[in-house]
PDB file of N, CA and C in Angstrom:
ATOM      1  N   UNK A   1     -32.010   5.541  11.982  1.00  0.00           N
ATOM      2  CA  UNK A   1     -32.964   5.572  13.075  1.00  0.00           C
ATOM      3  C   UNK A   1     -34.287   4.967  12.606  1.00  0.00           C
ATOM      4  N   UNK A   2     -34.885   4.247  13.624  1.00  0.00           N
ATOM      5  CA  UNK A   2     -35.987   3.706  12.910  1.00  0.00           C
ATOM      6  C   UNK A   2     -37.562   4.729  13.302  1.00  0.00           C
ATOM      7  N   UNK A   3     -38.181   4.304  12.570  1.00  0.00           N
ATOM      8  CA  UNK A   3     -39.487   5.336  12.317  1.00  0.00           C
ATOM      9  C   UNK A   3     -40.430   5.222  13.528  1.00  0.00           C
ATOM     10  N   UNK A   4     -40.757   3.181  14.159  1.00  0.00           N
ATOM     11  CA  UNK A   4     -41.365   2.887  14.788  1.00  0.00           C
ATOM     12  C   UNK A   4     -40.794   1.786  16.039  1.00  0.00           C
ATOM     13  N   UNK A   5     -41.128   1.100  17.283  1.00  0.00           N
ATOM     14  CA  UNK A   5     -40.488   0.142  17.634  1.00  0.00           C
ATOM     15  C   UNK A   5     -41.616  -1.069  17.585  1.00  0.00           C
ATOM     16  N   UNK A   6     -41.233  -1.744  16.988  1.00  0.00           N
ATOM     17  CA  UNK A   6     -41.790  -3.142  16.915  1.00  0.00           C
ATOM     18  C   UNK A   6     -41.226  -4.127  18.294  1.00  0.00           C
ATOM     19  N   UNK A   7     -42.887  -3.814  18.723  1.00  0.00           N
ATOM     20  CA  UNK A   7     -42.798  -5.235  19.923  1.00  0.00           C
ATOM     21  C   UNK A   7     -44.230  -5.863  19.914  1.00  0.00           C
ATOM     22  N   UNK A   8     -44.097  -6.804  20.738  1.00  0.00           N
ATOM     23  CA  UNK A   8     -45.447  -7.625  21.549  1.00  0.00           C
ATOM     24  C   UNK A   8     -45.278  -7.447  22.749  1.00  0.00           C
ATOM     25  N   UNK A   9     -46.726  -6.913  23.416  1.00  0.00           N
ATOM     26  CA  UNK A   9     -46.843  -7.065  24.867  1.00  0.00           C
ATOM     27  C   UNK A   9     -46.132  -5.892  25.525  1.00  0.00           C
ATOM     28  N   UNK A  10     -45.140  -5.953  25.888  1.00  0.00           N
ATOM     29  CA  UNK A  10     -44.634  -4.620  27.508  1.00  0.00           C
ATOM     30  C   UNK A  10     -43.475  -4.640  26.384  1.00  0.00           C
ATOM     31  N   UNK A  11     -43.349  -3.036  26.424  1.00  0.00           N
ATOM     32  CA  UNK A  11     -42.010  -2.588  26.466  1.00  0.00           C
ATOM     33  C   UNK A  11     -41.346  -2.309  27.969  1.00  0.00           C
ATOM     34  N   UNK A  12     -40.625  -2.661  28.518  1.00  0.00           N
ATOM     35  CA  UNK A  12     -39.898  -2.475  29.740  1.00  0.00           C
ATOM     36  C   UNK A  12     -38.970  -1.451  30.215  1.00  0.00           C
ATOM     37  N   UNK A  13     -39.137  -0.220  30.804  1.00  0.00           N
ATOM     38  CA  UNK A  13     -37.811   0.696  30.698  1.00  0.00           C
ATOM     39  C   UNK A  13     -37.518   0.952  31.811  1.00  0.00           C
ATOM     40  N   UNK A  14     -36.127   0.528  31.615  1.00  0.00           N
ATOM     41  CA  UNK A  14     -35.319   0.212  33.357  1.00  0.00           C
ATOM     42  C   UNK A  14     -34.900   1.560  33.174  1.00  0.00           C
ATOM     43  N   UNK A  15     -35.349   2.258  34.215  1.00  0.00           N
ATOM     44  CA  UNK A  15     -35.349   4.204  35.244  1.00  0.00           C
ATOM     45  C   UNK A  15     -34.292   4.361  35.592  1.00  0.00           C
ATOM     46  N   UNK A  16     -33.884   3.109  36.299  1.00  0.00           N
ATOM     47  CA  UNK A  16     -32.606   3.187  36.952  1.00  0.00           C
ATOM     48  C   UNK A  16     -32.589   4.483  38.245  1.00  0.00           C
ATOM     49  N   UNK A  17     -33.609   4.740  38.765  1.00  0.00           N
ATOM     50  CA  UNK A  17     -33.603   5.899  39.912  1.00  0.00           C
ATOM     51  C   UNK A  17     -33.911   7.122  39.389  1.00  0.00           C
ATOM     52  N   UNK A  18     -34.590   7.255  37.827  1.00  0.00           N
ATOM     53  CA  UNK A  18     -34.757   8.583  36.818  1.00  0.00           C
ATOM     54  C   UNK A  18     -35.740   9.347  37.457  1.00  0.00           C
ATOM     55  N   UNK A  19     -36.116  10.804  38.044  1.00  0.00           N
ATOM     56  CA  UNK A  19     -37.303  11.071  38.497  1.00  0.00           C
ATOM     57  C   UNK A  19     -38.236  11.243  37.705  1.00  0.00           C
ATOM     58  N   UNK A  20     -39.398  11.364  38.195  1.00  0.00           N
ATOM     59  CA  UNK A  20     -40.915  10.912  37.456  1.00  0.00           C
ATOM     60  C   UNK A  20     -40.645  11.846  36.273  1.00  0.00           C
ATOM     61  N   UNK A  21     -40.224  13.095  36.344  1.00  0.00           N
ATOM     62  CA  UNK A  21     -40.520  14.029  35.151  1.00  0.00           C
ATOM     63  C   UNK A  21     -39.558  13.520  33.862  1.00  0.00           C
ATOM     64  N   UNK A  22     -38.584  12.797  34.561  1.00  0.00           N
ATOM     65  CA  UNK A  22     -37.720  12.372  33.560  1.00  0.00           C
ATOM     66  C   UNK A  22     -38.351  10.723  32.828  1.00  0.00           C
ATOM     67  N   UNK A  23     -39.389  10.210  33.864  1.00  0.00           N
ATOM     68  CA  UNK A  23     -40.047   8.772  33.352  1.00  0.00           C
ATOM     69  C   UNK A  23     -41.064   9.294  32.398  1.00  0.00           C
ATOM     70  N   UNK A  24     -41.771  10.406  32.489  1.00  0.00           N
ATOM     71  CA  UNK A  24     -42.619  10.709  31.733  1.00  0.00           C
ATOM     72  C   UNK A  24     -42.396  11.387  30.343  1.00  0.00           C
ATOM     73  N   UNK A  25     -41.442  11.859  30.610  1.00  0.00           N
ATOM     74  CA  UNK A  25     -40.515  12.082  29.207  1.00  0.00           C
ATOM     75  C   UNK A  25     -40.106  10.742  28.427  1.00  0.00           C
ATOM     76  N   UNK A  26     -39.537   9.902  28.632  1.00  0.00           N
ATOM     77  CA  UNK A  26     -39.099   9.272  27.891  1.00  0.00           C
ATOM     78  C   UNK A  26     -40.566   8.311  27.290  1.00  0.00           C
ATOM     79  N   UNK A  27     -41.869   8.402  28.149  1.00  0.00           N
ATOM     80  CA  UNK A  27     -42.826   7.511  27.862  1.00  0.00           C
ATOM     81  C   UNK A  27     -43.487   8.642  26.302  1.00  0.00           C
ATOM     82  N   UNK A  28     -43.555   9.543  26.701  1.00  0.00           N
ATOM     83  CA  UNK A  28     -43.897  10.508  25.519  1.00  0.00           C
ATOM     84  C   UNK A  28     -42.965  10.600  24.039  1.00  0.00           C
ATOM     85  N   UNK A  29     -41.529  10.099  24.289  1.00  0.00           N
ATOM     86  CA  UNK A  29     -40.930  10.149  23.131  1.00  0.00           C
ATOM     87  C   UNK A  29     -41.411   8.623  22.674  1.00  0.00           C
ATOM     88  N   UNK A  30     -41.396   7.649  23.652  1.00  0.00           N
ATOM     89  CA  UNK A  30     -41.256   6.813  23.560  1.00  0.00           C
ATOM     90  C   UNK A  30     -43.153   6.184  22.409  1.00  0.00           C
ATOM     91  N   UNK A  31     -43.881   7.133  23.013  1.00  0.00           N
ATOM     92  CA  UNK A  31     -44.989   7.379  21.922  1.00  0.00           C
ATOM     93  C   UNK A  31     -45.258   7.481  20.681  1.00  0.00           C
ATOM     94  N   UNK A  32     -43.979   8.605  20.519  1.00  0.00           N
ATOM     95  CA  UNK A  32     -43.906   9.248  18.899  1.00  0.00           C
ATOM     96  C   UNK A  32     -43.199   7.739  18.552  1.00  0.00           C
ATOM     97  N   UNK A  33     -42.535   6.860  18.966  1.00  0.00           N
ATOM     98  CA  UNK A  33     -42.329   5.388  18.154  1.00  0.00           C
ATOM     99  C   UNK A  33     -43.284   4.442  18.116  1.00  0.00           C
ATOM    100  N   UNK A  34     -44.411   4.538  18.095  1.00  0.00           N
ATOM    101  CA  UNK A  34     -45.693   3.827  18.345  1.00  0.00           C
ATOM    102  C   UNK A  34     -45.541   2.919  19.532  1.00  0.00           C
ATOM    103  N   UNK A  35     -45.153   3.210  20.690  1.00  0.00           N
ATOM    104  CA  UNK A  35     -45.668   2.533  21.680  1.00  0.00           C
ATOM    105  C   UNK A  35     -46.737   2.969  22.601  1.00  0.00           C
ATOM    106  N   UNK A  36     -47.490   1.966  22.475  1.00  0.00           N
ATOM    107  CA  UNK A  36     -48.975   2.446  23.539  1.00  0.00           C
ATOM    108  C   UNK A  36     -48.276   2.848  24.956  1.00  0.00           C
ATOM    109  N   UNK A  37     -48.917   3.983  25.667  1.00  0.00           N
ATOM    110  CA  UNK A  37     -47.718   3.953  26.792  1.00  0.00           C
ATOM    111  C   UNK A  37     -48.919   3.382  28.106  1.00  0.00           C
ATOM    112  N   UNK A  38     -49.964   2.562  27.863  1.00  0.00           N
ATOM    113  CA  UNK A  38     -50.315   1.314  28.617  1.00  0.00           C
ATOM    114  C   UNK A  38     -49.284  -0.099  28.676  1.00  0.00           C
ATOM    115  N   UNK A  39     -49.015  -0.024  27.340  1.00  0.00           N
ATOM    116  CA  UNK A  39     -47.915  -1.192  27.277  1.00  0.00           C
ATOM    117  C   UNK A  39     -46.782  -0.790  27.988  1.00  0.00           C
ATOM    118  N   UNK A  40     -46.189   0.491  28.645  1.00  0.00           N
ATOM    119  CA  UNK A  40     -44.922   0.103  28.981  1.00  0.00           C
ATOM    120  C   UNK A  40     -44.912  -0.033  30.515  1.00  0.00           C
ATOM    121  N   UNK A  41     -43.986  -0.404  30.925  1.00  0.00           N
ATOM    122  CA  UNK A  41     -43.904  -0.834  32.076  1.00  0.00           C
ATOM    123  C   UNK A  41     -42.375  -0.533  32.430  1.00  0.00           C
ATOM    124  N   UNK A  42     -42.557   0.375  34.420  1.00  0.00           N
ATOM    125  CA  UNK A  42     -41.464   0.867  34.452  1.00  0.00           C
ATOM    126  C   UNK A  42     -40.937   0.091  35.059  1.00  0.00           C
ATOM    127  N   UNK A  43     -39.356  -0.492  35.397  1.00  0.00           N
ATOM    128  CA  UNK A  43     -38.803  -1.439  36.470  1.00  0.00           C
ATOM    129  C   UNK A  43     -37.168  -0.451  37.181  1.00  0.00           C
ATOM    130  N   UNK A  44     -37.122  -0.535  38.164  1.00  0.00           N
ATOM    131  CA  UNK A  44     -36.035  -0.257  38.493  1.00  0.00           C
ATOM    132  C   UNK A  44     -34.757  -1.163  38.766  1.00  0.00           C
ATOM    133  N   UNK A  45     -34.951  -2.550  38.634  1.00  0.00           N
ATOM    134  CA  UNK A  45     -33.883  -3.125  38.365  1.00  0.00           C
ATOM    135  C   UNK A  45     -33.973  -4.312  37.042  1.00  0.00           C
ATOM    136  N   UNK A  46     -32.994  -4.520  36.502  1.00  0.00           N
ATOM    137  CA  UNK A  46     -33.473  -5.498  35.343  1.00  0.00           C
ATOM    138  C   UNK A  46     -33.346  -6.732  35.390  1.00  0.00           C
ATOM    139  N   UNK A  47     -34.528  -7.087  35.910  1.00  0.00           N
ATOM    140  CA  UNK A  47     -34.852  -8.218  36.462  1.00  0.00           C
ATOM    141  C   UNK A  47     -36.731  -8.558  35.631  1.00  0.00           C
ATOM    142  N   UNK A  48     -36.524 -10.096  35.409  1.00  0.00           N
ATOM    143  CA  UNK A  48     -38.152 -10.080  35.122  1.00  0.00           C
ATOM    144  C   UNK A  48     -38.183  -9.706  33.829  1.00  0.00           C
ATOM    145  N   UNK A  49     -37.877  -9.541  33.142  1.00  0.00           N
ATOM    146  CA  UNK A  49     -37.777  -8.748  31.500  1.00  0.00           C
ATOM    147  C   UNK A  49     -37.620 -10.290  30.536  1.00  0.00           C
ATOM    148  N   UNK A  50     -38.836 -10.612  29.951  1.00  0.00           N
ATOM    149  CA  UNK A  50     -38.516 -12.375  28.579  1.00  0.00           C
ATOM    150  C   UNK A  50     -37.647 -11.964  27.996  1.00  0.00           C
ATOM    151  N   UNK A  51     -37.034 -12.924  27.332  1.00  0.00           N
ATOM    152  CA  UNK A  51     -36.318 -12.556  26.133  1.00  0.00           C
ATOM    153  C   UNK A  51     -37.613 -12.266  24.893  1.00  0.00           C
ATOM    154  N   UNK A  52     -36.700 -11.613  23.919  1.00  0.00           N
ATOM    155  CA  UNK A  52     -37.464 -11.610  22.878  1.00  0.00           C
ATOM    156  C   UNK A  52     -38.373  -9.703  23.111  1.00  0.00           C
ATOM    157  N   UNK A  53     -38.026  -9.789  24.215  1.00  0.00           N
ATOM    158  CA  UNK A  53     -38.972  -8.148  24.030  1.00  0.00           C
ATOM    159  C   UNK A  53     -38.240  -7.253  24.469  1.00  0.00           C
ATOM    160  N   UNK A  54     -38.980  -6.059  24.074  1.00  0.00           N
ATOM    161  CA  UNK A  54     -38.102  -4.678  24.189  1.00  0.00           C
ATOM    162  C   UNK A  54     -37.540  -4.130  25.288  1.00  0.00           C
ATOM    163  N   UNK A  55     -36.382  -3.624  25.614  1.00  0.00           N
ATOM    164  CA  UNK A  55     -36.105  -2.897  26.759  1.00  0.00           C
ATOM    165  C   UNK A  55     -35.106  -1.341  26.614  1.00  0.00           C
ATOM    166  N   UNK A  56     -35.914  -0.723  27.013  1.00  0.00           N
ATOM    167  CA  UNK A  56     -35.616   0.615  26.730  1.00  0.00           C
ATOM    168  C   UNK A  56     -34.346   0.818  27.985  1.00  0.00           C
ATOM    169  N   UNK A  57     -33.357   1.630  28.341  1.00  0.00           N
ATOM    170  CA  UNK A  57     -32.809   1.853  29.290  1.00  0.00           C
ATOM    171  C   UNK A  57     -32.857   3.293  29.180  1.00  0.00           C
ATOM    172  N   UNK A  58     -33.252   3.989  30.482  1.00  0.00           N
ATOM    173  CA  UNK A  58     -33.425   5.557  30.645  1.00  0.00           C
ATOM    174  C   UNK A  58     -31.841   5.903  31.253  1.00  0.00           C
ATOM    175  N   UNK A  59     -31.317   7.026  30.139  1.00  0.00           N
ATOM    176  CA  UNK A  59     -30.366   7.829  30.414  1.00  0.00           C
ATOM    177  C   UNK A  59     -30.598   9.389  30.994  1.00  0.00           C
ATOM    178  N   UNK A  60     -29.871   9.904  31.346  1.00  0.00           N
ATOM    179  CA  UNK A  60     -30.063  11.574  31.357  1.00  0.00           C
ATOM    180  C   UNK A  60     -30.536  12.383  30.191  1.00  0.00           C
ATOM    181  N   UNK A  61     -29.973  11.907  29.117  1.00  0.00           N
ATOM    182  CA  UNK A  61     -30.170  12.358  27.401  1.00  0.00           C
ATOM    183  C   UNK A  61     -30.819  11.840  26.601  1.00  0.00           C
ATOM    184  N   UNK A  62     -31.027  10.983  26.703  1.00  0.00           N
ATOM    185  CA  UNK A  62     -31.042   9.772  25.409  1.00  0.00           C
ATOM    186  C   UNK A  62     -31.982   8.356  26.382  1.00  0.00           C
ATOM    187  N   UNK A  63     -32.880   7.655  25.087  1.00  0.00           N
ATOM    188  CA  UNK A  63     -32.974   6.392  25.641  1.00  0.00           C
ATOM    189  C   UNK A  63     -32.498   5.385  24.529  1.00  0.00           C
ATOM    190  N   UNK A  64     -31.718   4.282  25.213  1.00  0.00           N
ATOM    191  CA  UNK A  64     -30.970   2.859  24.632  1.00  0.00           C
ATOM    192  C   UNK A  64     -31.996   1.678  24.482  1.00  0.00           C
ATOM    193  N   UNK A  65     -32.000   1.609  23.115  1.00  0.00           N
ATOM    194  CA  UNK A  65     -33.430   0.487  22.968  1.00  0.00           C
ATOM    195  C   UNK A  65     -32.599  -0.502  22.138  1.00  0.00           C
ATOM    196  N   UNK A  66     -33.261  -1.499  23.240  1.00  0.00           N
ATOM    197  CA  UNK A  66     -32.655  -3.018  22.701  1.00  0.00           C
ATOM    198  C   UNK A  66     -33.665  -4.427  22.821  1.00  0.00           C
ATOM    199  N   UNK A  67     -33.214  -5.281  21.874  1.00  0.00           N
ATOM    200  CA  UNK A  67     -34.328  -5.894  21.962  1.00  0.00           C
ATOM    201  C   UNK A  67     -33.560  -7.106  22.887  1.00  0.00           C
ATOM    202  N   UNK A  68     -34.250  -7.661  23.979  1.00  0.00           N
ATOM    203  CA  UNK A  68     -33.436  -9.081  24.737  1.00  0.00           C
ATOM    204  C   UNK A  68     -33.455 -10.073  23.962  1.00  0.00           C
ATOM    205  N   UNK A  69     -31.907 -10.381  23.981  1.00  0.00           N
ATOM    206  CA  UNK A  69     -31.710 -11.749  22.855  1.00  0.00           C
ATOM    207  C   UNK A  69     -31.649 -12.843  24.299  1.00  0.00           C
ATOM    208  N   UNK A  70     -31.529 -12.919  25.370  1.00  0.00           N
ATOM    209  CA  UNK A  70     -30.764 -13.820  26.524  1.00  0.00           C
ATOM    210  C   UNK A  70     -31.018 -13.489  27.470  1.00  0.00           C
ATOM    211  N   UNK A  71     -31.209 -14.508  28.781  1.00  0.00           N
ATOM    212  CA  UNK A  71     -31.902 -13.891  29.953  1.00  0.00           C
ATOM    213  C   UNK A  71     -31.218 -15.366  30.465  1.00  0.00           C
ATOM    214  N   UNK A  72     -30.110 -15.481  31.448  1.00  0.00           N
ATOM    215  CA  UNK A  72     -29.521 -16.339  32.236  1.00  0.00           C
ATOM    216  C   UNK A  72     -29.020 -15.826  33.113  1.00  0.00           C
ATOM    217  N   UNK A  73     -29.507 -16.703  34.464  1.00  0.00           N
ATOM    218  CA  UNK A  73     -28.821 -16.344  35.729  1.00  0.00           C
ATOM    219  C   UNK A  73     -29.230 -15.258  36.321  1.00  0.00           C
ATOM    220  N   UNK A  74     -29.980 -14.220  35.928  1.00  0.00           N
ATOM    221  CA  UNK A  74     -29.905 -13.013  36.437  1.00  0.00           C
ATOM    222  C   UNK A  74     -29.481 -11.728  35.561  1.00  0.00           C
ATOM    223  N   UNK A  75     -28.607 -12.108  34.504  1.00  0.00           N
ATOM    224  CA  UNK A  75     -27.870 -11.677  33.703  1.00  0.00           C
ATOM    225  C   UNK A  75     -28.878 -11.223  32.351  1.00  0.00           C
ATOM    226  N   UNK A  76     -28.870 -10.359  31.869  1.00  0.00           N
ATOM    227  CA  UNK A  76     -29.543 -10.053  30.513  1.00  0.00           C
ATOM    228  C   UNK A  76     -28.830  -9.306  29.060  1.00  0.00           C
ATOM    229  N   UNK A  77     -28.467 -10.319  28.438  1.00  0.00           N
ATOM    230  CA  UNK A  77     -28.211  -9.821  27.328  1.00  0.00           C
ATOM    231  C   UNK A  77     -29.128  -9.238  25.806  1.00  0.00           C
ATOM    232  N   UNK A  78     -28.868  -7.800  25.928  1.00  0.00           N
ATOM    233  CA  UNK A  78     -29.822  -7.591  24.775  1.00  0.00           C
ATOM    234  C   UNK A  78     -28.984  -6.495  24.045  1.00  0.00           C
ATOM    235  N   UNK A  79     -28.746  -6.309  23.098  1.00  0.00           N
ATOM    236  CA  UNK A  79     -28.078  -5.756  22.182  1.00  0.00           C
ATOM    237  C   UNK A  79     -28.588  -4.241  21.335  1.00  0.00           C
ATOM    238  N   UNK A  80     -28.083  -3.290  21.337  1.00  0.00           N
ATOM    239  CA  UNK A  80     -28.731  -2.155  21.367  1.00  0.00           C
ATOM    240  C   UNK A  80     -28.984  -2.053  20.029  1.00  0.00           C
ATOM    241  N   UNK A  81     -30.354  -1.558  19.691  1.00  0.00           N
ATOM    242  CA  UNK A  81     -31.039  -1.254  18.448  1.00  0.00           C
ATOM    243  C   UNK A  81     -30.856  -0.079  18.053  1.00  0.00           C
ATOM    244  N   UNK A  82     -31.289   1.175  18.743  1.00  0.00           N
ATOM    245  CA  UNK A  82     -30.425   2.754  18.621  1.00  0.00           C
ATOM    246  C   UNK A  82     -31.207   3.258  19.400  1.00  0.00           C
ATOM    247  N   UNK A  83     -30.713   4.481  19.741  1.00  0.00           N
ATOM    248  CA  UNK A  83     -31.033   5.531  20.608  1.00  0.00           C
ATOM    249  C   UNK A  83     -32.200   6.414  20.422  1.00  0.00           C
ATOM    250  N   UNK A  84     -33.119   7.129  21.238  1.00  0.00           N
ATOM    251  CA  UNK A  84     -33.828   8.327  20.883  1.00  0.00           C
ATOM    252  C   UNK A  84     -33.323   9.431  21.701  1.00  0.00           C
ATOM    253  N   UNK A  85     -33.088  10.568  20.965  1.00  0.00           N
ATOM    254  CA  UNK A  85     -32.829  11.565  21.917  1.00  0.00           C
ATOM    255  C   UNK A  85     -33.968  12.373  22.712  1.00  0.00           C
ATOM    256  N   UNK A  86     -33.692  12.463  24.025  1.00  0.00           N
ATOM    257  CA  UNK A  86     -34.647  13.470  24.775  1.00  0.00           C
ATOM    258  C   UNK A  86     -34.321  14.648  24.936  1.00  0.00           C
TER     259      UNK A  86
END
């Protein structure tokens, strides 16, 4: 597990329909990994996200952090870095 998340600019974390108490949770864990939680930014569909930067995905349990390697068509490939548990 890593200690910190290394990005530039917005971390992005697709909610996917998560309610607020559950967005604000993950922005607070998402703290203890040094992210400013000015930098993050919430989206509900994954769309709009560069390559090259972080995207968190909000689960019920857990958040899936990956960094975007690919962004075609609509399509986003980013490959999971590891999990934090909530």
């Amino acid at each position: 597990m890593a200690d910190r998340i290394e990005y530039s600019g917005k971390v992005y974390v697709y909610s996917s329909g998560m309610p607020a108490g559950h967005i604000q949770l993950a922005k607070e864990r998402l703290s203890e990994y040094g992210v400013n939680e000015n930098d993050i930014e919430v989206i509900e569909v994954p769309e709009g996200v560069p390559e090259g930067s972080v995207m968190v995905t909000l689960w019920p349990h857990y958040l899936s952090v990956a960094r975007v390697k690919r962004v075609r068509e609509g399509s986003i490939y980013a490959p999971q870095l590891f999990n934090i548990q909530l």
